[in-house]
Every structure is written in structure tokens, then in C-alpha cells.
PDB file of N, CA and C in Angstrom:
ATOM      1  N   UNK A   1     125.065  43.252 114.551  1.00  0.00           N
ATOM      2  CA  UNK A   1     126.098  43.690 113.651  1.00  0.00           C
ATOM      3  C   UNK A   1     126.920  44.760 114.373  1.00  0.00           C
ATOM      4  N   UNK A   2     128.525  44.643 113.924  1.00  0.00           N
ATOM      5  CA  UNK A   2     129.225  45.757 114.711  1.00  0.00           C
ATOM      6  C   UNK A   2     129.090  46.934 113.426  1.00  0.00           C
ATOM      7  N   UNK A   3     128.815  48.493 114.239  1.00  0.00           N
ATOM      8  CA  UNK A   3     128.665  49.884 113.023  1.00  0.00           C
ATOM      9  C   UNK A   3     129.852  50.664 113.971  1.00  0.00           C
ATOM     10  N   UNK A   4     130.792  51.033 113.106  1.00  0.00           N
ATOM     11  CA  UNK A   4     131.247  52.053 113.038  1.00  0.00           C
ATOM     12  C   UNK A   4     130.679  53.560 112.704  1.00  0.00           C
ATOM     13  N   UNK A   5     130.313  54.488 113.786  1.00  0.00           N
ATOM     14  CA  UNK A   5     129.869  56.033 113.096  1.00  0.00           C
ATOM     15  C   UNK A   5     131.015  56.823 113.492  1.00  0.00           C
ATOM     16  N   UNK A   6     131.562  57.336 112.176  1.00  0.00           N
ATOM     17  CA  UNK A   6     132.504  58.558 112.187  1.00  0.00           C
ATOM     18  C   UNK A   6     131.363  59.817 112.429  1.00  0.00           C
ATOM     19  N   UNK A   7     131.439  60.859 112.894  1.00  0.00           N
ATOM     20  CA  UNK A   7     131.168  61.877 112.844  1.00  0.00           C
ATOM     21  C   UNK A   7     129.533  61.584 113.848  1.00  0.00           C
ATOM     22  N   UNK A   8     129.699  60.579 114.514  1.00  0.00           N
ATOM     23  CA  UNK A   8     128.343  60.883 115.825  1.00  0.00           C
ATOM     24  C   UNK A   8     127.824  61.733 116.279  1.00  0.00           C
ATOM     25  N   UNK A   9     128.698  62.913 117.001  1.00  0.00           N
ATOM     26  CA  UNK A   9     128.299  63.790 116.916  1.00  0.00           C
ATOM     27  C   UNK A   9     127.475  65.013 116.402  1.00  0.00           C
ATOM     28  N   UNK A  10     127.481  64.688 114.742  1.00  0.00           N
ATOM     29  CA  UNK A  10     126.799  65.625 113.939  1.00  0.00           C
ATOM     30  C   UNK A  10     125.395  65.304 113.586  1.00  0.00           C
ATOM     31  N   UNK A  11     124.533  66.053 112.888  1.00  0.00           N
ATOM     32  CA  UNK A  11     123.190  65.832 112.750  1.00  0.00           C
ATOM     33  C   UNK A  11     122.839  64.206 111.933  1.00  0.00           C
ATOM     34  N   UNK A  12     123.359  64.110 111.079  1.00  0.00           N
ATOM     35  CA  UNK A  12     123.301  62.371 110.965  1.00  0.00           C
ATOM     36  C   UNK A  12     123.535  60.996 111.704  1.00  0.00           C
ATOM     37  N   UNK A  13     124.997  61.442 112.450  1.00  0.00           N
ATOM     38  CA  UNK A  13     124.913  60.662 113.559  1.00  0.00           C
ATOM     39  C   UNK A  13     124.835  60.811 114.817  1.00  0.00           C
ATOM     40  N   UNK A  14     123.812  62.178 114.727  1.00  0.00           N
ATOM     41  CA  UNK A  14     123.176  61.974 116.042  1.00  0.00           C
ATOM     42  C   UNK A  14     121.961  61.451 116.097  1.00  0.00           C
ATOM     43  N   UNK A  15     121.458  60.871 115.095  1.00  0.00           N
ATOM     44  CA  UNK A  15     119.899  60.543 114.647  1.00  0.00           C
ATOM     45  C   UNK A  15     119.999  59.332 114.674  1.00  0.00           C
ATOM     46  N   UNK A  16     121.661  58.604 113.426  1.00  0.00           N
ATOM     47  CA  UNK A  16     122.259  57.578 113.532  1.00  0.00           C
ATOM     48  C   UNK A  16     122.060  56.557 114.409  1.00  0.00           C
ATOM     49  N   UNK A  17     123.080  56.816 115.386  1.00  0.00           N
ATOM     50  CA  UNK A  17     123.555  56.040 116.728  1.00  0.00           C
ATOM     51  C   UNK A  17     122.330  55.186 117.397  1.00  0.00           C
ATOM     52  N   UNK A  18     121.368  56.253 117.601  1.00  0.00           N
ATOM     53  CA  UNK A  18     120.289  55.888 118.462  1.00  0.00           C
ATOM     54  C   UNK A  18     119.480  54.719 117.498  1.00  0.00           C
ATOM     55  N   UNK A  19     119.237  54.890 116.195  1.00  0.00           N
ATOM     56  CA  UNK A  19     118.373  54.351 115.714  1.00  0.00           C
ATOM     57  C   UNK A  19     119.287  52.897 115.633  1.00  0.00           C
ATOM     58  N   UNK A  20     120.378  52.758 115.060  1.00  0.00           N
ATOM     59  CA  UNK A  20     121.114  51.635 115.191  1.00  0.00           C
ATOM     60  C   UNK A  20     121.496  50.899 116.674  1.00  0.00           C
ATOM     61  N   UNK A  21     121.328  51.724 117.902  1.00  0.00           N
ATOM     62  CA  UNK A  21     121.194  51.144 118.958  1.00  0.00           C
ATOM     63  C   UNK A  21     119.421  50.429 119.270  1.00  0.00           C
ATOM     64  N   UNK A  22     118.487  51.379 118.980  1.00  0.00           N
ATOM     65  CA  UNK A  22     117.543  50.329 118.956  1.00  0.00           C
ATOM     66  C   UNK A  22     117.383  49.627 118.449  1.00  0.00           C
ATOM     67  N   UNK A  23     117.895  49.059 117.082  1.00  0.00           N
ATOM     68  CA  UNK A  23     117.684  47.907 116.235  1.00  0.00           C
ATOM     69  C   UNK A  23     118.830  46.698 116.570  1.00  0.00           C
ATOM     70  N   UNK A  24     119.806  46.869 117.908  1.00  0.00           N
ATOM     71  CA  UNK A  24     120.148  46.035 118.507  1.00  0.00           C
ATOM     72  C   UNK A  24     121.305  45.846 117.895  1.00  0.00           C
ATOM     73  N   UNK A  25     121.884  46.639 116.903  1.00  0.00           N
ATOM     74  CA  UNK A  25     122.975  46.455 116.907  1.00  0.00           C
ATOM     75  C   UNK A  25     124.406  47.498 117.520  1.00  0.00           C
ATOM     76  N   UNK A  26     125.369  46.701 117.870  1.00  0.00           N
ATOM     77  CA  UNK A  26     126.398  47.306 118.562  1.00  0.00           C
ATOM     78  C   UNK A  26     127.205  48.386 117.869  1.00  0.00           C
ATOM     79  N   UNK A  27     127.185  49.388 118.242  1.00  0.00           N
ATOM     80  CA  UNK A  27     127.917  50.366 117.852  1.00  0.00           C
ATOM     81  C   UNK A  27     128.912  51.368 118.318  1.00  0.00           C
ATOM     82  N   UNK A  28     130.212  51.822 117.678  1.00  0.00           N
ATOM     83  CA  UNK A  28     131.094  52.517 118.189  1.00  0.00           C
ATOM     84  C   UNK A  28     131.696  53.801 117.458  1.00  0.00           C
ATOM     85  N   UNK A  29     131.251  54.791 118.183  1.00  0.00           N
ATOM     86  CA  UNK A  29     130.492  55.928 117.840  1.00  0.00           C
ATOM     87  C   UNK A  29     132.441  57.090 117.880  1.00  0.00           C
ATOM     88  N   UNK A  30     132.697  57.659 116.809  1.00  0.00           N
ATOM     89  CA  UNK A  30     133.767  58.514 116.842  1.00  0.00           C
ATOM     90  C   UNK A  30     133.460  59.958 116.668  1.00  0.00           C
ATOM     91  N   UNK A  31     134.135  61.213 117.132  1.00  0.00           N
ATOM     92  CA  UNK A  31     133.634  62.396 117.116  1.00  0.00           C
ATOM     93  C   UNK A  31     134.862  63.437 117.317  1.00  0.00           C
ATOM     94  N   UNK A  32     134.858  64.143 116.690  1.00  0.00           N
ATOM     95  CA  UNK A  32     135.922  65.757 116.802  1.00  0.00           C
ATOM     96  C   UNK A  32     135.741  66.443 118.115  1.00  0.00           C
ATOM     97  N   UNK A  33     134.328  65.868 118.474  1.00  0.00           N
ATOM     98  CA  UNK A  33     134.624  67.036 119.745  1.00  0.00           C
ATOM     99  C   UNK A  33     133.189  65.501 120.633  1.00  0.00           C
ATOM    100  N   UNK A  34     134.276  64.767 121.206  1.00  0.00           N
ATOM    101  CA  UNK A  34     133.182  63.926 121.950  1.00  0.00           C
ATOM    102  C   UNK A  34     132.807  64.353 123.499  1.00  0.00           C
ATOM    103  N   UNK A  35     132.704  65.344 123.295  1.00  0.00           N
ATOM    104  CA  UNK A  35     131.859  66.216 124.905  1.00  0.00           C
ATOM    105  C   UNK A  35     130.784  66.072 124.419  1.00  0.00           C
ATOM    106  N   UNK A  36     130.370  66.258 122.959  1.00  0.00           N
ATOM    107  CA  UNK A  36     128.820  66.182 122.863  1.00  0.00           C
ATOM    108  C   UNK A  36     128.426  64.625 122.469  1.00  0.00           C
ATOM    109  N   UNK A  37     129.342  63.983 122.543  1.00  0.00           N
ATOM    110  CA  UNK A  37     128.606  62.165 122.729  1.00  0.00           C
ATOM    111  C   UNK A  37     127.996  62.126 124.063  1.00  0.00           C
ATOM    112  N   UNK A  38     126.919  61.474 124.058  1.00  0.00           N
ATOM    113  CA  UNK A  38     126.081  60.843 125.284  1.00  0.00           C
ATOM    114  C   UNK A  38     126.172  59.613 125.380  1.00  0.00           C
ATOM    115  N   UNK A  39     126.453  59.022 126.420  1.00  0.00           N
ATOM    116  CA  UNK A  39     126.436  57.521 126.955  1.00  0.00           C
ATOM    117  C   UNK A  39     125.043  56.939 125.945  1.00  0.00           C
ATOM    118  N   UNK A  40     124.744  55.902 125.219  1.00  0.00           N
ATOM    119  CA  UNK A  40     123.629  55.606 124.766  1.00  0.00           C
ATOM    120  C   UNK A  40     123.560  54.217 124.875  1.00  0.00           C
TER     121      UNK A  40
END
């Protein structure tokens, strides 16, 4: 499935991202300040 996360960066989708990347689905991750996105 394609997920959109607004706000990746923050404590939900930083917990988010990862867990929806291990369950294999594709995701594209948006952020206010994406210095603190990590390649995942």
C-alpha cells in the first residue's frame, strides 16, 4: 500500500514510518524541518 506521513518527523511519525516500512508497505514521509528525516 502507498502511506502518506505528514509530520514524520514528530513523535508519531517517527515511530510511524518505520513500523509501516516493516510491514512492507511504501511510504512517503513529509516534514517542517526534514534534516531530522533519516533515509529508512
Amino acid at each position: 500500500m502507498n502511506v502518506a506521513v505528514l509530520g514524520a518527523s514528530g513523535y508519531v511519525g517517527s515511530h510511524l514510518v518505520p513500523a509501516l516500512v516493516a510491514a512492507g508497505h511504501h511510504v512517503r514521509a513529509a516534514s517542517r524541518r526534514p534534516e531530522f528525516l533519516e533515509a529508512r
